[in-house]
Protein backbone atom coordinates (compact mmCIF):
# COMPACT_ATOMS: atom_id res chain seq x y z
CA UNK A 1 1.25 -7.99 7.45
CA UNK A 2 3.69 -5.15 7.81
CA UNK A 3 6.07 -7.53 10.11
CA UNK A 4 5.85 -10.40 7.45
CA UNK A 5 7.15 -8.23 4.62
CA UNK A 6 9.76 -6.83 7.15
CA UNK A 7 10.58 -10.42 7.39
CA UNK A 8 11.17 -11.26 4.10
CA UNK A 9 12.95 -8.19 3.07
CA UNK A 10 15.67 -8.47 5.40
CA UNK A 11 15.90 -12.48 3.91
CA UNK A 12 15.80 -11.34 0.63
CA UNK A 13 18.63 -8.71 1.02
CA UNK A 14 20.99 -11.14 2.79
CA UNK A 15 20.82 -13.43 -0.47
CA UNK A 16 23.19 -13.02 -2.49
CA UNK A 17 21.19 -11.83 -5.62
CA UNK A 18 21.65 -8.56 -7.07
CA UNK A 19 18.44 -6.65 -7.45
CA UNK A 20 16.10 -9.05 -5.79
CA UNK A 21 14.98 -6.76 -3.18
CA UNK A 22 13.76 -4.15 -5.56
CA UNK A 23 10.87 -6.68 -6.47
CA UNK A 24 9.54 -5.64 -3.31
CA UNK A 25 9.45 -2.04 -3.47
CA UNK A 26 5.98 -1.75 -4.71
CA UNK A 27 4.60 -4.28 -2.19
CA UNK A 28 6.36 -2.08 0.84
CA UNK A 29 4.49 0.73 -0.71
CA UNK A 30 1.38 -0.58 -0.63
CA UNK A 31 1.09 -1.82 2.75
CA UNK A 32 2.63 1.73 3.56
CA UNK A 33 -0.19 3.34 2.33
CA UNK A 34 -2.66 0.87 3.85
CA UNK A 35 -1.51 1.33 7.48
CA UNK A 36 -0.65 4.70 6.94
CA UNK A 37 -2.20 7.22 9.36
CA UNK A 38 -3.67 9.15 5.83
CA UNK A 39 -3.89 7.17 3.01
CA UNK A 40 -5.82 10.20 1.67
CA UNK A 41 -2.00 11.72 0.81
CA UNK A 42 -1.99 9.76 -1.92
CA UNK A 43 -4.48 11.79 -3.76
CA UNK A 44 -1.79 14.51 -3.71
CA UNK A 45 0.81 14.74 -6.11
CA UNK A 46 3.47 16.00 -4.52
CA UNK A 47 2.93 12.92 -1.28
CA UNK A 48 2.33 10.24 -4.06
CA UNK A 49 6.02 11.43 -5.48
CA UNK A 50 7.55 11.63 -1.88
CA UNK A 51 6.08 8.57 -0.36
CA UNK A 52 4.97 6.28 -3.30
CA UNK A 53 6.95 6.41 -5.73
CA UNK A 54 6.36 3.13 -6.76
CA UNK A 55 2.36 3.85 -6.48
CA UNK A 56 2.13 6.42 -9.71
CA UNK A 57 -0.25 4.45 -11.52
CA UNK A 58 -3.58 5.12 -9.70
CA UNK A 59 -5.42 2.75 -11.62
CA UNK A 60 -2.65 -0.22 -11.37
CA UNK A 61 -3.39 0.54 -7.36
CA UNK A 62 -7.19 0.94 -7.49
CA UNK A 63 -7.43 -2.32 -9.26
CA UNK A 64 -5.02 -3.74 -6.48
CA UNK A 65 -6.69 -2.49 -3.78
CA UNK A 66 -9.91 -3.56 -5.20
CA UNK A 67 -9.18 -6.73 -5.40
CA UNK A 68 -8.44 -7.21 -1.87
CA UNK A 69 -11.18 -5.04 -0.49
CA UNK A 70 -13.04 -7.64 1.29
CA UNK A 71 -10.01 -8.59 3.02
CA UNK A 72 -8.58 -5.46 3.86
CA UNK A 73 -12.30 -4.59 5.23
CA UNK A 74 -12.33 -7.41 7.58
CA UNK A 75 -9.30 -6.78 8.80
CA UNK A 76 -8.76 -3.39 9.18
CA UNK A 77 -12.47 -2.88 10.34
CA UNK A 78 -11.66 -4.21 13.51
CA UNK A 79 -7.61 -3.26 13.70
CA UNK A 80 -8.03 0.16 12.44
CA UNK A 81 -11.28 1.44 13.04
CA UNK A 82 -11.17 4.98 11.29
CA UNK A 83 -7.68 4.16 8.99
CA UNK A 84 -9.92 1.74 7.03
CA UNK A 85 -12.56 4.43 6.27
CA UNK A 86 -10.28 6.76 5.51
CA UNK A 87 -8.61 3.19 2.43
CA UNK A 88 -12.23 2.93 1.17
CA UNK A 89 -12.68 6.38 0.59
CA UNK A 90 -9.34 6.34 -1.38
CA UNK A 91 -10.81 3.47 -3.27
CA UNK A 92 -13.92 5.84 -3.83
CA UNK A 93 -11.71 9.19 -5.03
CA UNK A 94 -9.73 6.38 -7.24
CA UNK A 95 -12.44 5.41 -9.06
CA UNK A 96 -13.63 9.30 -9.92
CA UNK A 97 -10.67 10.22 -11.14
């Protein structure tokens, strides 16, 4: 995942279209946070601001993340053992706040 959107940044920002790459920004983010050693962070202020910027709407990214639960689970399950835990508990503290 993260290699495939490494991919197609570096195509996108060798096109010569102004602004293109900035579409992408939020996506980067997200799988950030998903392979991220503590995707917990988020649930601080002062991380969210530093590392996801992009990421400030907690509900826009709980309904993201949501909808690709099932995937991420099988997945991660077997690719990050205690990272994906540590996403579905971010779901959890998403959806009490």
């Amino acid at each position: 995942m993260n290699k495939d959107l490494a991919f197609i940044e570096g195509y996108v920002k060798r096109l010569p279209i102004q602004g293109l790459s900035e579409y992408f920004v939020e996506l980067r983010q997200i799988i950030d946070l998903i392979l991220s050693d503590d995707p917990m962070a988020y649930m601080d202020l002062n991380a969210r601001a530093k590392l996801y910027p992009a990421l400030g709407n907690p509900k826009r990214l709980l309904g993201i993340l949501e909808k690709f639960k099932e995937t991420v689970a099988l997945c991660t399950l077997f690719t990050l053992g205690r990272k994906a835990c540590q996403l579905f508990t971010l779901i959890k503290k998403l959806k009490e706040s």
